[in-house]
PDB file of N, CA and C in Angstrom:
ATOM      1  N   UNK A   1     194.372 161.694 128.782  1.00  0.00           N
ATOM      2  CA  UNK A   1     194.767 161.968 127.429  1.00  0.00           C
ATOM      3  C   UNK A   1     194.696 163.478 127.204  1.00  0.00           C
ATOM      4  N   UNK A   2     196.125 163.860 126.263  1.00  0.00           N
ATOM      5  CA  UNK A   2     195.291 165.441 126.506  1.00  0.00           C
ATOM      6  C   UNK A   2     195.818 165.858 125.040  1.00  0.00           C
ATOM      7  N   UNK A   3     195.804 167.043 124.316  1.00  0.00           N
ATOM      8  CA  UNK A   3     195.437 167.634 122.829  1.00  0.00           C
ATOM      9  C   UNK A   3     196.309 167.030 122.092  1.00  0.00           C
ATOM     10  N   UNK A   4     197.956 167.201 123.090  1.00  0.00           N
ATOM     11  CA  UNK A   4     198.845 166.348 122.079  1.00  0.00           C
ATOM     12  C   UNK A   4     198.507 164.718 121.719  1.00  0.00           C
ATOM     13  N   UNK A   5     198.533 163.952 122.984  1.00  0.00           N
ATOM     14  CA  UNK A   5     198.251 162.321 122.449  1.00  0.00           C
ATOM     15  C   UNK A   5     196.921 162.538 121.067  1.00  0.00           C
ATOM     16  N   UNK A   6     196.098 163.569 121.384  1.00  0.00           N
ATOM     17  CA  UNK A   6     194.592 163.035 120.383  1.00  0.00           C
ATOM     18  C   UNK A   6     195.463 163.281 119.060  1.00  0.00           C
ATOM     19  N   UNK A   7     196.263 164.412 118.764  1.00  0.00           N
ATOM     20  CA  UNK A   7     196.644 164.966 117.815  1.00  0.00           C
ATOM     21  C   UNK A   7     197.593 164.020 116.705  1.00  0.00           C
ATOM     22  N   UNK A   8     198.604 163.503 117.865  1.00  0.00           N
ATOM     23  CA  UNK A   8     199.561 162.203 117.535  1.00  0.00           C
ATOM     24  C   UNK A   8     198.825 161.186 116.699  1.00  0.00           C
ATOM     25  N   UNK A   9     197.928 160.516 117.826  1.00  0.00           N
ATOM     26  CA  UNK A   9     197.326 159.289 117.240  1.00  0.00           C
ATOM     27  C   UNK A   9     196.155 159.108 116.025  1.00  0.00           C
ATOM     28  N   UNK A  10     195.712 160.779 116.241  1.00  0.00           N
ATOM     29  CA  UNK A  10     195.155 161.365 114.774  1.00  0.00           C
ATOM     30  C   UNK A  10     196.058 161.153 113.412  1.00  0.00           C
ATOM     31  N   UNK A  11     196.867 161.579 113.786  1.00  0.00           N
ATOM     32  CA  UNK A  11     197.818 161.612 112.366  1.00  0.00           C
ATOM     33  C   UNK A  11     198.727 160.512 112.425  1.00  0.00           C
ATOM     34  N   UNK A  12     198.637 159.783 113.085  1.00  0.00           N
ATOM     35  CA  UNK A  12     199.216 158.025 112.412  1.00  0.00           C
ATOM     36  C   UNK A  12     197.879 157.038 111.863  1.00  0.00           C
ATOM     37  N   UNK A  13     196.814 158.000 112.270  1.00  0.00           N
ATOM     38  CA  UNK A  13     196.045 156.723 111.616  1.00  0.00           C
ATOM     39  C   UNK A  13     194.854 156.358 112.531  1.00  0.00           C
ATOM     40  N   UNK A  14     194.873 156.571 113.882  1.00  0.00           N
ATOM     41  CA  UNK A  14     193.978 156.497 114.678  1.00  0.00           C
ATOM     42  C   UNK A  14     192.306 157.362 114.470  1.00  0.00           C
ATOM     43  N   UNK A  15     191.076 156.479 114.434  1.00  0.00           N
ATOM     44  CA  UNK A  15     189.938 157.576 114.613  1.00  0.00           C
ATOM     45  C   UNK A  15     188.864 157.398 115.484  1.00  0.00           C
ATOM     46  N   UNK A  16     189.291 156.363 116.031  1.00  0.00           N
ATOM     47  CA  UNK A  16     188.388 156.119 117.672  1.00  0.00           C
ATOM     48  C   UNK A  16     189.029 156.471 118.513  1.00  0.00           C
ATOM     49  N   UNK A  17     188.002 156.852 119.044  1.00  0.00           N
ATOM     50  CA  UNK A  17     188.339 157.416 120.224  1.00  0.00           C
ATOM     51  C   UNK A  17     187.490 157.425 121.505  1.00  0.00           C
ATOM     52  N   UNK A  18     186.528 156.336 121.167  1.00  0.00           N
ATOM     53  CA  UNK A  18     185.214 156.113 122.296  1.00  0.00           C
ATOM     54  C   UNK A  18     185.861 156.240 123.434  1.00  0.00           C
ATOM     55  N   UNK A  19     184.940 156.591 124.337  1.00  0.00           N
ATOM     56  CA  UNK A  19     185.217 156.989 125.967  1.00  0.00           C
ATOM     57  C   UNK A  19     186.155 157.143 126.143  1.00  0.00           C
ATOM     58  N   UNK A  20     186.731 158.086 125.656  1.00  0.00           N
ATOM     59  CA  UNK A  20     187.737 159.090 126.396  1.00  0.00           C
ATOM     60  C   UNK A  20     187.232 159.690 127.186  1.00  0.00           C
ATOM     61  N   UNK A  21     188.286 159.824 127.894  1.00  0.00           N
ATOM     62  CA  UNK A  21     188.295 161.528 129.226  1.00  0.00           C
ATOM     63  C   UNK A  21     188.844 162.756 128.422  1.00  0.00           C
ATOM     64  N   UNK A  22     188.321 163.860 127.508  1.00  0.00           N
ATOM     65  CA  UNK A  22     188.516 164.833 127.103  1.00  0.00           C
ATOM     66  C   UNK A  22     188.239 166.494 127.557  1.00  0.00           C
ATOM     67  N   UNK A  23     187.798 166.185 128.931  1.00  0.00           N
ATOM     68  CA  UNK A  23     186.797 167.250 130.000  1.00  0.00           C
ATOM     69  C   UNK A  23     188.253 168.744 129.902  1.00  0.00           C
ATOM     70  N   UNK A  24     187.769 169.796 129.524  1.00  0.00           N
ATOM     71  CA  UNK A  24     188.531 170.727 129.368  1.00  0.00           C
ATOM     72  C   UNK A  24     189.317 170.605 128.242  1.00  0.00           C
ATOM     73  N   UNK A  25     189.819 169.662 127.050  1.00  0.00           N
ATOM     74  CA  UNK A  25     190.728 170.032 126.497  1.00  0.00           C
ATOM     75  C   UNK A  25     190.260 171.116 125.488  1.00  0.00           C
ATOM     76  N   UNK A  26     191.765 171.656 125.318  1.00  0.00           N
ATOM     77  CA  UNK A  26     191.465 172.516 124.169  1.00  0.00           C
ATOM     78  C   UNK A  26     191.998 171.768 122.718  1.00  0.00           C
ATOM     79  N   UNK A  27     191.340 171.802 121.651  1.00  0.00           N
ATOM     80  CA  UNK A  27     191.600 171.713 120.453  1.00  0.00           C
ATOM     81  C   UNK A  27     190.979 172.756 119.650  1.00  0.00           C
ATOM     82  N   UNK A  28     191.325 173.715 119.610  1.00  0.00           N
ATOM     83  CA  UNK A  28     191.146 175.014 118.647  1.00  0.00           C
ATOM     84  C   UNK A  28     191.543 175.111 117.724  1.00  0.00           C
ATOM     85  N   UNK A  29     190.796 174.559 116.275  1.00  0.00           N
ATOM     86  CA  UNK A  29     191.965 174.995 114.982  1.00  0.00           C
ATOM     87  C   UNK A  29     192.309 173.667 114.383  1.00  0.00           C
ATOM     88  N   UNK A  30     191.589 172.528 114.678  1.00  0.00           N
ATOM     89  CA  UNK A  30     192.400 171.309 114.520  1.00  0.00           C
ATOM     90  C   UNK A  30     191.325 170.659 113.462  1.00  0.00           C
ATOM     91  N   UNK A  31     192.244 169.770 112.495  1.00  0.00           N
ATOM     92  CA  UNK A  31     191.319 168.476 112.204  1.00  0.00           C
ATOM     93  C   UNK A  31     191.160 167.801 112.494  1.00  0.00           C
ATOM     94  N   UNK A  32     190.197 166.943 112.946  1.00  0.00           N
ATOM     95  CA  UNK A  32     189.739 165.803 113.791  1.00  0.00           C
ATOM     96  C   UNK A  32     188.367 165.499 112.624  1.00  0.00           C
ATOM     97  N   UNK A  33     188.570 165.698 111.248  1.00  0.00           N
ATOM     98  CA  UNK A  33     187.115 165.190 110.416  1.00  0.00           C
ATOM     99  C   UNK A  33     187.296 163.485 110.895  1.00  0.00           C
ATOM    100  N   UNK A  34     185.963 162.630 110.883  1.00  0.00           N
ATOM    101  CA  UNK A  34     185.761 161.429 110.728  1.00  0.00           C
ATOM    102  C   UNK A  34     186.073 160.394 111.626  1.00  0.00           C
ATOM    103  N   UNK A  35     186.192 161.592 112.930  1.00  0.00           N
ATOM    104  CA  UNK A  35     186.413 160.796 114.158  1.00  0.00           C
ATOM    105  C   UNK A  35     185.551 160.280 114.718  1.00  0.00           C
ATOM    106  N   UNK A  36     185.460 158.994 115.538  1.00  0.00           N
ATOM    107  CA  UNK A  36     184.644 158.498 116.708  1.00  0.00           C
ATOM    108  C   UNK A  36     184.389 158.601 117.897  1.00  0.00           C
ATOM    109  N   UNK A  37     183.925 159.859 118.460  1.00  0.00           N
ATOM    110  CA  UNK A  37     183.935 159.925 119.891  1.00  0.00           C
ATOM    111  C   UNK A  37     182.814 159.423 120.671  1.00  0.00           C
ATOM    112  N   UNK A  38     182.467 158.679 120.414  1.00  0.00           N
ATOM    113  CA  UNK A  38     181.242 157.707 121.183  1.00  0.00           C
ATOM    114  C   UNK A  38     181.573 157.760 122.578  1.00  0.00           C
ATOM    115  N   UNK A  39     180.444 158.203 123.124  1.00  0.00           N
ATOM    116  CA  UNK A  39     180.675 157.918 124.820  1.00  0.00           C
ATOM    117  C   UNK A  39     181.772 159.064 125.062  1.00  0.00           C
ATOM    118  N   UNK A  40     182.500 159.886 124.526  1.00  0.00           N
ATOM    119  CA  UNK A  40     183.404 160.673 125.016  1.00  0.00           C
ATOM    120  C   UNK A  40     182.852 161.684 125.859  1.00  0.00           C
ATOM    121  N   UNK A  41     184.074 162.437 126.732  1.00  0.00           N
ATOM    122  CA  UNK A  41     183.534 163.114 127.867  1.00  0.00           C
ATOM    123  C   UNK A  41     184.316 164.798 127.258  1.00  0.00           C
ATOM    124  N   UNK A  42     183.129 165.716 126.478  1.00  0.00           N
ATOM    125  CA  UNK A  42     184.067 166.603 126.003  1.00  0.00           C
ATOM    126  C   UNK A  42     183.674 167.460 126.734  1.00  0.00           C
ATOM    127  N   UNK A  43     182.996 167.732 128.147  1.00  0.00           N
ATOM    128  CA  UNK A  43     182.713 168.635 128.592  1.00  0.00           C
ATOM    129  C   UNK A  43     183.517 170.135 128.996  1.00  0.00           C
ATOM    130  N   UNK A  44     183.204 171.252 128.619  1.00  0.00           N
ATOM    131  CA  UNK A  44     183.965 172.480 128.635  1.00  0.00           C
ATOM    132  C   UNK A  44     184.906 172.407 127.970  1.00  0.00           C
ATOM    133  N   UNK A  45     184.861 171.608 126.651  1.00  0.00           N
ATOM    134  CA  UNK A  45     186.084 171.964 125.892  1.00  0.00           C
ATOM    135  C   UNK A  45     186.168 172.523 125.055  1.00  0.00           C
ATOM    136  N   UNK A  46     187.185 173.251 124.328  1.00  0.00           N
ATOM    137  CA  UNK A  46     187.358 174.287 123.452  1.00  0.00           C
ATOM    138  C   UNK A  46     187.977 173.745 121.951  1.00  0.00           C
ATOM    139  N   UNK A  47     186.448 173.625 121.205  1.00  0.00           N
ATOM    140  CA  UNK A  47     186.572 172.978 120.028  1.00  0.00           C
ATOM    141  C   UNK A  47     186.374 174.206 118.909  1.00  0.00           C
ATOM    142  N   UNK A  48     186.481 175.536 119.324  1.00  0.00           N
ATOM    143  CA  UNK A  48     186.442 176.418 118.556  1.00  0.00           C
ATOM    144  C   UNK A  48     187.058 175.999 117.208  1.00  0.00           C
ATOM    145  N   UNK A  49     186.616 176.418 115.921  1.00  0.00           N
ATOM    146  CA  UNK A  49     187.292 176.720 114.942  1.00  0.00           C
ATOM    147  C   UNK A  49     188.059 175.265 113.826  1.00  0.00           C
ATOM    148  N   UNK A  50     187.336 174.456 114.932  1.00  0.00           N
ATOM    149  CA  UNK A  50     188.080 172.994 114.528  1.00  0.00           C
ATOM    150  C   UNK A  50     187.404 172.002 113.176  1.00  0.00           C
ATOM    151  N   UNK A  51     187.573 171.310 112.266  1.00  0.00           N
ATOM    152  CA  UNK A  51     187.044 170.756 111.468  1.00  0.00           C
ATOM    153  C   UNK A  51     186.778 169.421 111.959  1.00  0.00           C
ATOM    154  N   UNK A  52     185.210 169.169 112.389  1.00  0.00           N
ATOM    155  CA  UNK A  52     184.930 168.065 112.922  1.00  0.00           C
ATOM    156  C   UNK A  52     183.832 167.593 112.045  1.00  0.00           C
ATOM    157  N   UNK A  53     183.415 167.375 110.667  1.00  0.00           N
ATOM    158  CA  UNK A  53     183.306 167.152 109.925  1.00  0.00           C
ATOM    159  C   UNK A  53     182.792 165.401 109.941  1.00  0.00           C
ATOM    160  N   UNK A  54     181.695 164.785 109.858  1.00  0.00           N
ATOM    161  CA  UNK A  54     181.359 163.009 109.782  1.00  0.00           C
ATOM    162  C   UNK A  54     182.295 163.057 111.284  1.00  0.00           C
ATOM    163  N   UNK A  55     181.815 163.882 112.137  1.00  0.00           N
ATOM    164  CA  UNK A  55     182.521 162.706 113.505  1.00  0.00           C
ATOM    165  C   UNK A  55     181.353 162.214 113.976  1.00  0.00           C
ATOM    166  N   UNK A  56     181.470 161.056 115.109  1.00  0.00           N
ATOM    167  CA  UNK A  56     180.285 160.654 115.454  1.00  0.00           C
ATOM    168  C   UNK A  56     180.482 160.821 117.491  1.00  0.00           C
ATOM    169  N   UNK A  57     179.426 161.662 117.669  1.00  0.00           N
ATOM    170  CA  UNK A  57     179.495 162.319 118.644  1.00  0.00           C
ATOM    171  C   UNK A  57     178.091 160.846 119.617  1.00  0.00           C
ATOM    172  N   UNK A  58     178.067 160.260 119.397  1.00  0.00           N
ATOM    173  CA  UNK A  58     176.810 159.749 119.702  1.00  0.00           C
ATOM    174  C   UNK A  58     177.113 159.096 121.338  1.00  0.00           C
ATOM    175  N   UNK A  59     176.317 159.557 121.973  1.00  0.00           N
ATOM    176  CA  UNK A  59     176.237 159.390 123.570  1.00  0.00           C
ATOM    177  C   UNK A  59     177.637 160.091 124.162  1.00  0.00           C
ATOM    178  N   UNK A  60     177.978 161.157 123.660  1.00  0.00           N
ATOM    179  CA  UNK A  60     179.347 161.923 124.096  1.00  0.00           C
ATOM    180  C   UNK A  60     178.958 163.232 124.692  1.00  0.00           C
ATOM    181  N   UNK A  61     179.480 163.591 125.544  1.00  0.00           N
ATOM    182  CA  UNK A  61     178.812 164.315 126.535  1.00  0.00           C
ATOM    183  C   UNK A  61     179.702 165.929 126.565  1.00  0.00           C
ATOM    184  N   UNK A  62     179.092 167.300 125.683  1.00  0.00           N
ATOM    185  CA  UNK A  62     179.298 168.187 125.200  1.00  0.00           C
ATOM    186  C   UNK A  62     178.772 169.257 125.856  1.00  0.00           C
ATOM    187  N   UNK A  63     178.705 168.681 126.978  1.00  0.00           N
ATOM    188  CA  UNK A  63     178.195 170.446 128.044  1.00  0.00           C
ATOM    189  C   UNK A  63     179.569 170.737 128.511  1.00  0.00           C
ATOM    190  N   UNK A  64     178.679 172.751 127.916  1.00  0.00           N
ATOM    191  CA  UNK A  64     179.384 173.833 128.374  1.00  0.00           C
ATOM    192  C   UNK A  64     180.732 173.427 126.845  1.00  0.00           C
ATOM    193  N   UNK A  65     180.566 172.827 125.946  1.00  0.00           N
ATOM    194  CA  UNK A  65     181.806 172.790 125.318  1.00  0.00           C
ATOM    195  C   UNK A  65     181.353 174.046 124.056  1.00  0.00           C
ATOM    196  N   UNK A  66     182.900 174.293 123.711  1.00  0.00           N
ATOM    197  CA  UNK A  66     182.493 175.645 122.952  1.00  0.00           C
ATOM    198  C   UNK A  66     182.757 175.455 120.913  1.00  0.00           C
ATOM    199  N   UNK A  67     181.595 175.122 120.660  1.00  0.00           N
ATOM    200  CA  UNK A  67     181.904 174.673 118.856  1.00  0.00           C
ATOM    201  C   UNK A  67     181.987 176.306 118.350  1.00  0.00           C
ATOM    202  N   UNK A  68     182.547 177.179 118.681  1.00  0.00           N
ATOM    203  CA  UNK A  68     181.721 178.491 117.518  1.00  0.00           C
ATOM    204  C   UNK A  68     182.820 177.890 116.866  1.00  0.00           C
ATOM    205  N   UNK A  69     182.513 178.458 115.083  1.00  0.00           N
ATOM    206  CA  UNK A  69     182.758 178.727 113.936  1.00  0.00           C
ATOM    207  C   UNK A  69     183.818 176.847 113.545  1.00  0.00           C
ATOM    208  N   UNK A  70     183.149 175.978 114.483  1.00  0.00           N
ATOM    209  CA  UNK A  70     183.345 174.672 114.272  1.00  0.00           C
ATOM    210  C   UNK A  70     183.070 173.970 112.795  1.00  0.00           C
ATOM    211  N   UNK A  71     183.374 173.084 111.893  1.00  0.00           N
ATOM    212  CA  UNK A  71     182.613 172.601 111.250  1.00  0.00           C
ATOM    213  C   UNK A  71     182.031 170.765 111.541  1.00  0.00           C
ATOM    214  N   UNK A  72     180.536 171.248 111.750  1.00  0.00           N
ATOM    215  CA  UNK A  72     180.438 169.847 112.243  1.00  0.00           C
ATOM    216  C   UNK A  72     179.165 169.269 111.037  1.00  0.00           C
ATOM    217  N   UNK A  73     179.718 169.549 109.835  1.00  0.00           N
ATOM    218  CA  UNK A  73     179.067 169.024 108.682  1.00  0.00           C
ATOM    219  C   UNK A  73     178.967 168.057 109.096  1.00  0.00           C
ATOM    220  N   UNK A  74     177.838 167.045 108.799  1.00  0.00           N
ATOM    221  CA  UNK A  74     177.811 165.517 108.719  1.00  0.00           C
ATOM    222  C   UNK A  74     178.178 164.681 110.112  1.00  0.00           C
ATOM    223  N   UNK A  75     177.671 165.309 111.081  1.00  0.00           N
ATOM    224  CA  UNK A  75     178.573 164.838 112.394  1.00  0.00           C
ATOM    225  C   UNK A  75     176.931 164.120 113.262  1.00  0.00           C
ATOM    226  N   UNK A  76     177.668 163.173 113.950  1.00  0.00           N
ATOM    227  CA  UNK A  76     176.440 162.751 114.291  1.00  0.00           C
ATOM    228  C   UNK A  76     176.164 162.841 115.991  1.00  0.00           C
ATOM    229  N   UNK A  77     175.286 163.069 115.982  1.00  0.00           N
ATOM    230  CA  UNK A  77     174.878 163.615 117.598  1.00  0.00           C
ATOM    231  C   UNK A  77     173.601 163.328 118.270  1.00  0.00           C
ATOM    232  N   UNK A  78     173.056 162.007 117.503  1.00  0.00           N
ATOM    233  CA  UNK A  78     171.659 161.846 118.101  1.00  0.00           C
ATOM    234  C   UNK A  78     171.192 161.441 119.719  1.00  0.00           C
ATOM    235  N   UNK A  79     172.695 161.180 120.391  1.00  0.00           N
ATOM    236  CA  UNK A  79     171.979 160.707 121.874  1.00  0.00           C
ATOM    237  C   UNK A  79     173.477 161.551 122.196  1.00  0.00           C
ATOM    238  N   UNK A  80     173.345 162.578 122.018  1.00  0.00           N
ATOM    239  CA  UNK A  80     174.917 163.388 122.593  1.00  0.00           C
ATOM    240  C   UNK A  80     174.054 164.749 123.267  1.00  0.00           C
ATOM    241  N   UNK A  81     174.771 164.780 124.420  1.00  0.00           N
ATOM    242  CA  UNK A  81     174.409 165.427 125.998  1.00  0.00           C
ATOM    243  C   UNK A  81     175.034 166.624 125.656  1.00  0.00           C
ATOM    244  N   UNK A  82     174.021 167.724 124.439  1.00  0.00           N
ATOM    245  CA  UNK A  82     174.523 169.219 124.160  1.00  0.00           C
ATOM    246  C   UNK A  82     174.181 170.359 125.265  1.00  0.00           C
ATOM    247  N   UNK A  83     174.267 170.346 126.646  1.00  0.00           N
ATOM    248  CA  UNK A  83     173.977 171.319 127.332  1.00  0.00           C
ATOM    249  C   UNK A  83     174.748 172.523 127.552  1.00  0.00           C
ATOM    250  N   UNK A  84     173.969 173.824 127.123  1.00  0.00           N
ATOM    251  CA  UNK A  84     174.676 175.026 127.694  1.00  0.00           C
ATOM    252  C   UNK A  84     176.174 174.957 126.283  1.00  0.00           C
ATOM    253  N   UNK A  85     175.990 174.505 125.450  1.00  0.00           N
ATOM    254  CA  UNK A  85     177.061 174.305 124.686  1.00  0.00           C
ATOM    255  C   UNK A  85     177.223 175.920 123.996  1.00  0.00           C
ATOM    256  N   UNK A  86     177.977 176.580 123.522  1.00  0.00           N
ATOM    257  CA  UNK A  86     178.270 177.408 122.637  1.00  0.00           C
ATOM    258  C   UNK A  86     177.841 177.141 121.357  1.00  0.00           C
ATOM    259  N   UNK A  87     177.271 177.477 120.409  1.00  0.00           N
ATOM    260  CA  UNK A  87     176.853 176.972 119.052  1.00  0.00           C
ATOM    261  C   UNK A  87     177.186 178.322 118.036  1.00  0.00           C
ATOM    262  N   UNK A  88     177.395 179.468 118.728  1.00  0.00           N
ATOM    263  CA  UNK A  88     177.632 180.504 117.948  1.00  0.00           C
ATOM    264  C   UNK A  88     178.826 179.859 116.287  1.00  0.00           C
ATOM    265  N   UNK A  89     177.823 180.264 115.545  1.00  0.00           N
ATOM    266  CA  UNK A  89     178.094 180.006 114.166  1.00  0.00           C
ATOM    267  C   UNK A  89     178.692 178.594 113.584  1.00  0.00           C
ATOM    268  N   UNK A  90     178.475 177.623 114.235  1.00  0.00           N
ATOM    269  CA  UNK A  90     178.874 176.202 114.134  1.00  0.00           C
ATOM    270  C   UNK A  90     177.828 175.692 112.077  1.00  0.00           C
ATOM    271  N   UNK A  91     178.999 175.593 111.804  1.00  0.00           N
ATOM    272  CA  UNK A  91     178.124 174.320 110.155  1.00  0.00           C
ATOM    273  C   UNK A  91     177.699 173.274 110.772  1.00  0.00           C
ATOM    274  N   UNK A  92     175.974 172.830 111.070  1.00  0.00           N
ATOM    275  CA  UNK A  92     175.905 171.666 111.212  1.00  0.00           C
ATOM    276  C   UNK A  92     174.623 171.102 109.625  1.00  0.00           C
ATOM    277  N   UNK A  93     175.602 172.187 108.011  1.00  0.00           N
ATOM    278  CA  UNK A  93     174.849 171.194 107.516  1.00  0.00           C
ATOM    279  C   UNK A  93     174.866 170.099 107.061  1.00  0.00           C
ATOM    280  N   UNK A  94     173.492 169.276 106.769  1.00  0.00           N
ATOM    281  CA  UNK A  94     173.843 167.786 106.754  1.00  0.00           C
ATOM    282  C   UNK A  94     174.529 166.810 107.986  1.00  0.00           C
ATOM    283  N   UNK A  95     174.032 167.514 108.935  1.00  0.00           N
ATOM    284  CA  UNK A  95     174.474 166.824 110.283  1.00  0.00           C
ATOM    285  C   UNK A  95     172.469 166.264 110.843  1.00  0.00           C
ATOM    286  N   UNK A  96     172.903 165.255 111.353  1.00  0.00           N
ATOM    287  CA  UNK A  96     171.737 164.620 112.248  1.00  0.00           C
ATOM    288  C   UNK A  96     171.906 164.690 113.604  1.00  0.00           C
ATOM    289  N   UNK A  97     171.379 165.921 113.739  1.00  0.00           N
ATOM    290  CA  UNK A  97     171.549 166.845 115.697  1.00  0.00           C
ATOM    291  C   UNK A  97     170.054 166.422 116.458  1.00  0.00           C
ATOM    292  N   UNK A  98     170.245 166.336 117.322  1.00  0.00           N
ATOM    293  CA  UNK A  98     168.710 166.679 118.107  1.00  0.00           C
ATOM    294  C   UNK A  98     169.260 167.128 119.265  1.00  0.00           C
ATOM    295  N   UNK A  99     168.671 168.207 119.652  1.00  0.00           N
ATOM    296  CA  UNK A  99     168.840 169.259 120.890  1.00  0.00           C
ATOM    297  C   UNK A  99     167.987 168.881 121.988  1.00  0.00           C
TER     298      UNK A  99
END
């Protein structure tokens, strides 16, 4: 799957997205608020700048991926694999993170 399919099926209506293969994509700049990436594989990807807003990141695997100036208000991440991630200036308020 790669930025275009997420983007497509974003905007017809789609917001799961559990276990995907997302390893490298870039989405820079995008909305993706209120998505489900459970189990997703976002490793080294480039989520710069993106509004990720109530997504639920839970057991999704975020090493080396790059959130700066992300908004991950309200996003949930309690069993999500943040290694080596970029965090430079990321909103996580009102988010339930554990590092």
């Amino acid at each position: 799957m790669d930025a275009n399919d997420i983007l497509r099926r974003y905007a017809a209506g789609e917001r799961s997205f559990r276990q995907v293969n997302l390893k490298g994509i870039s989405l820079v700049g995008v909305n993706l608020s209120d998505v489900d990436f459970t189990g997703a594989n976002l490793t080294n990807s480039d989520l710069s700048g993106s509004d990720l807003s109530n997504t639920n990141f839970n057991w999704a695997n975020l090493r080396g991926a790059n959130t700066s100036n992300t908004n991950l208000k309200g996003a949930k991440m309690p069993d999500g694999r943040m290694y080596n991630e970029k965090l430079k200036s990321a909103n996580y308020f009102g988010s339930y993170v554990i590092l």
